[in-house]
Protein backbone atom coordinates (compact mmCIF):
# COMPACT_ATOMS: atom_id res chain seq x y z
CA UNK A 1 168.57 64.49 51.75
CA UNK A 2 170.17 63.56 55.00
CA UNK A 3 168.73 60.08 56.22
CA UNK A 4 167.91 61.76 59.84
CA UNK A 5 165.90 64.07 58.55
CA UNK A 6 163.31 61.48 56.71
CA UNK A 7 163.44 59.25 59.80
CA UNK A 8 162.41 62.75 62.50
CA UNK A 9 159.13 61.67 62.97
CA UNK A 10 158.53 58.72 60.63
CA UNK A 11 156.01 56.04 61.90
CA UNK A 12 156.88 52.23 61.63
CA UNK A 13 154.60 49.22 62.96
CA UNK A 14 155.09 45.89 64.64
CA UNK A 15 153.35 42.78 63.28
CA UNK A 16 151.50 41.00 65.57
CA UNK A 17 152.59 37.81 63.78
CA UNK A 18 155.68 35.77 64.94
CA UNK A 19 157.46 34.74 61.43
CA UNK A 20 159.92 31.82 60.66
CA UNK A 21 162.38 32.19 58.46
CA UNK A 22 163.22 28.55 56.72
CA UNK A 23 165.01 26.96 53.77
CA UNK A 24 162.12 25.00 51.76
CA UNK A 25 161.95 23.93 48.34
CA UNK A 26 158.14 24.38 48.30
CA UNK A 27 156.89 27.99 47.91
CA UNK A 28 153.70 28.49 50.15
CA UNK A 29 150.73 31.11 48.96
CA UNK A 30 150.68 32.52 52.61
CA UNK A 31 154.50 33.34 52.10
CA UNK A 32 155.50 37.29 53.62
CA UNK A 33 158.64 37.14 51.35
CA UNK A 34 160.48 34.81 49.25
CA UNK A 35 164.03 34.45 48.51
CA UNK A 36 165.72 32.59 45.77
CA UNK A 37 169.30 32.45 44.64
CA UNK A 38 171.33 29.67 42.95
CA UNK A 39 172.17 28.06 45.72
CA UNK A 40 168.73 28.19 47.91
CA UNK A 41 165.50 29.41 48.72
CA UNK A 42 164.58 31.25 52.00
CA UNK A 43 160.98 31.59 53.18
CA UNK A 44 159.96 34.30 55.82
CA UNK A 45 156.55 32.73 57.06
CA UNK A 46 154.20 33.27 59.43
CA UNK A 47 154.99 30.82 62.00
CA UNK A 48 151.71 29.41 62.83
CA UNK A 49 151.52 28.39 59.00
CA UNK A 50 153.95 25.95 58.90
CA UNK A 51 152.16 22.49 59.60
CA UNK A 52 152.24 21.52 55.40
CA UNK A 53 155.76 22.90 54.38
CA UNK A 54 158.81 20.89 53.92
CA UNK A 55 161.11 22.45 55.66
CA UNK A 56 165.45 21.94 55.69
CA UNK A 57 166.31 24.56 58.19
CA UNK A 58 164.14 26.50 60.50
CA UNK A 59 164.66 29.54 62.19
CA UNK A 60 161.42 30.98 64.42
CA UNK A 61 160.53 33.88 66.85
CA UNK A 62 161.17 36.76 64.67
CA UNK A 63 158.96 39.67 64.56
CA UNK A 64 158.64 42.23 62.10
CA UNK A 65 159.17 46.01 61.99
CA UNK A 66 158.11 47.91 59.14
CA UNK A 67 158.86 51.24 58.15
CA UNK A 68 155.63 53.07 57.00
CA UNK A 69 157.45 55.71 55.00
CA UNK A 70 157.74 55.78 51.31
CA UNK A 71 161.41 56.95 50.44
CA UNK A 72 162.73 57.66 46.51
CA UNK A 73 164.70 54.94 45.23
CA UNK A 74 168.10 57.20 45.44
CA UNK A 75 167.94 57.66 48.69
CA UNK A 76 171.02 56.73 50.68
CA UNK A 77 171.85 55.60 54.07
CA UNK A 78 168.74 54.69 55.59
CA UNK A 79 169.62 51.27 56.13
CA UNK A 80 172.64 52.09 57.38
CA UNK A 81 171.08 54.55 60.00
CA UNK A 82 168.88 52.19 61.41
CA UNK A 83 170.91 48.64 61.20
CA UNK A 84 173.54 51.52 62.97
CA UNK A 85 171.44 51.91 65.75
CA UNK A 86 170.49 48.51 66.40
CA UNK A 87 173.53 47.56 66.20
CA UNK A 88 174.94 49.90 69.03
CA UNK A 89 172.39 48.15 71.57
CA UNK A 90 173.63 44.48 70.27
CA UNK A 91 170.57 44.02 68.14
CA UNK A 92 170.96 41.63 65.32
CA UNK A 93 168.43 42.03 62.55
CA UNK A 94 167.58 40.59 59.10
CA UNK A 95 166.48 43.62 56.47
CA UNK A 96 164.10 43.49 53.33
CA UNK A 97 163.84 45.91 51.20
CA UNK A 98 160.18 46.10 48.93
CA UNK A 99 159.82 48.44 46.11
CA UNK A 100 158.25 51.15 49.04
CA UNK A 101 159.32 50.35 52.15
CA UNK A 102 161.64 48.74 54.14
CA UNK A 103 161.37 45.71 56.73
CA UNK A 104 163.40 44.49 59.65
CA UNK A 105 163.16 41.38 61.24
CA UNK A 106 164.14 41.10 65.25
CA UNK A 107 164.29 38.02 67.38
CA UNK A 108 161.02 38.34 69.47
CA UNK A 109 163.19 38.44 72.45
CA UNK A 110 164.66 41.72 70.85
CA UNK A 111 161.78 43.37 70.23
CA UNK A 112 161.32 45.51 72.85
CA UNK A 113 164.82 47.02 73.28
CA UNK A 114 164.67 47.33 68.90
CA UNK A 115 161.51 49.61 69.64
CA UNK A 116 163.46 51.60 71.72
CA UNK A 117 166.50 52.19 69.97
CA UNK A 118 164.15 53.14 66.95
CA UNK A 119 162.03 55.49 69.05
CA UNK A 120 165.46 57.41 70.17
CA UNK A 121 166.02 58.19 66.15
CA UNK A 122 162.54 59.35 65.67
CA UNK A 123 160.83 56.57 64.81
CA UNK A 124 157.17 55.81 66.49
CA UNK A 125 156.15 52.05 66.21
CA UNK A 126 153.55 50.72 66.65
């Protein structure tokens, strides 16, 4: 199935959480995502749960936009159809892909313009 067909009305919604994304070697419970490979692990955190974590590297004021839309596992080129249109308005983003769904993460300052760009393929957030 063509990606712009499952995205023609899908729905996606903003956290109201601001999240840091940091390099720690301690694993917090209140974690949205964790990230380990050989050579480090990453952290995407709620922000305003960071007083107790060692932290190496710190990267704050990203928001989260998540795609409420189930999509089969063979489906191709939906990443590519939205990181494509964020991309074409200068939007940098981070992507996570769970077993169901797909999130983004956008610099707070980006989150408008990111809403916009998603609503002109069909997506609603919000």
């Amino acid at each position: 199935m063509n990606p712009e067909d499952l995205l023609i009305n899908a729905k996606a919604y903003l956290w109201k959480e601001s999240f840091a994304i940091i390099k720690s070697d301690k694993i917090p419970n209140s974690a949205f995502c964790v990230i380990k490979d050989k050579d480090e692990t990453t952290v995407i955190i709620d922000q305003n749960r960071l007083k107790d974590i060692p932290i190496k590297e710190s990267e704050k004021n990203w928001k989260i936009i998540t795609l409420d839309i189930i999509f089969p596992m063979d489906t191709i080129g939906i990443l590519s159809k939205i990181s494509g249109c964020l991309a074409e308005k200068g939007i940098p983003i981070m992507a996570i892909s769970a077993y169901s769904r797909d999130h983004f993460l956008i610099r707070k300052n980006d989150t408008r313009r990111a809403v916009r760009a998603l609503e002109l393929i069909g997506i609603t957030v919000s």
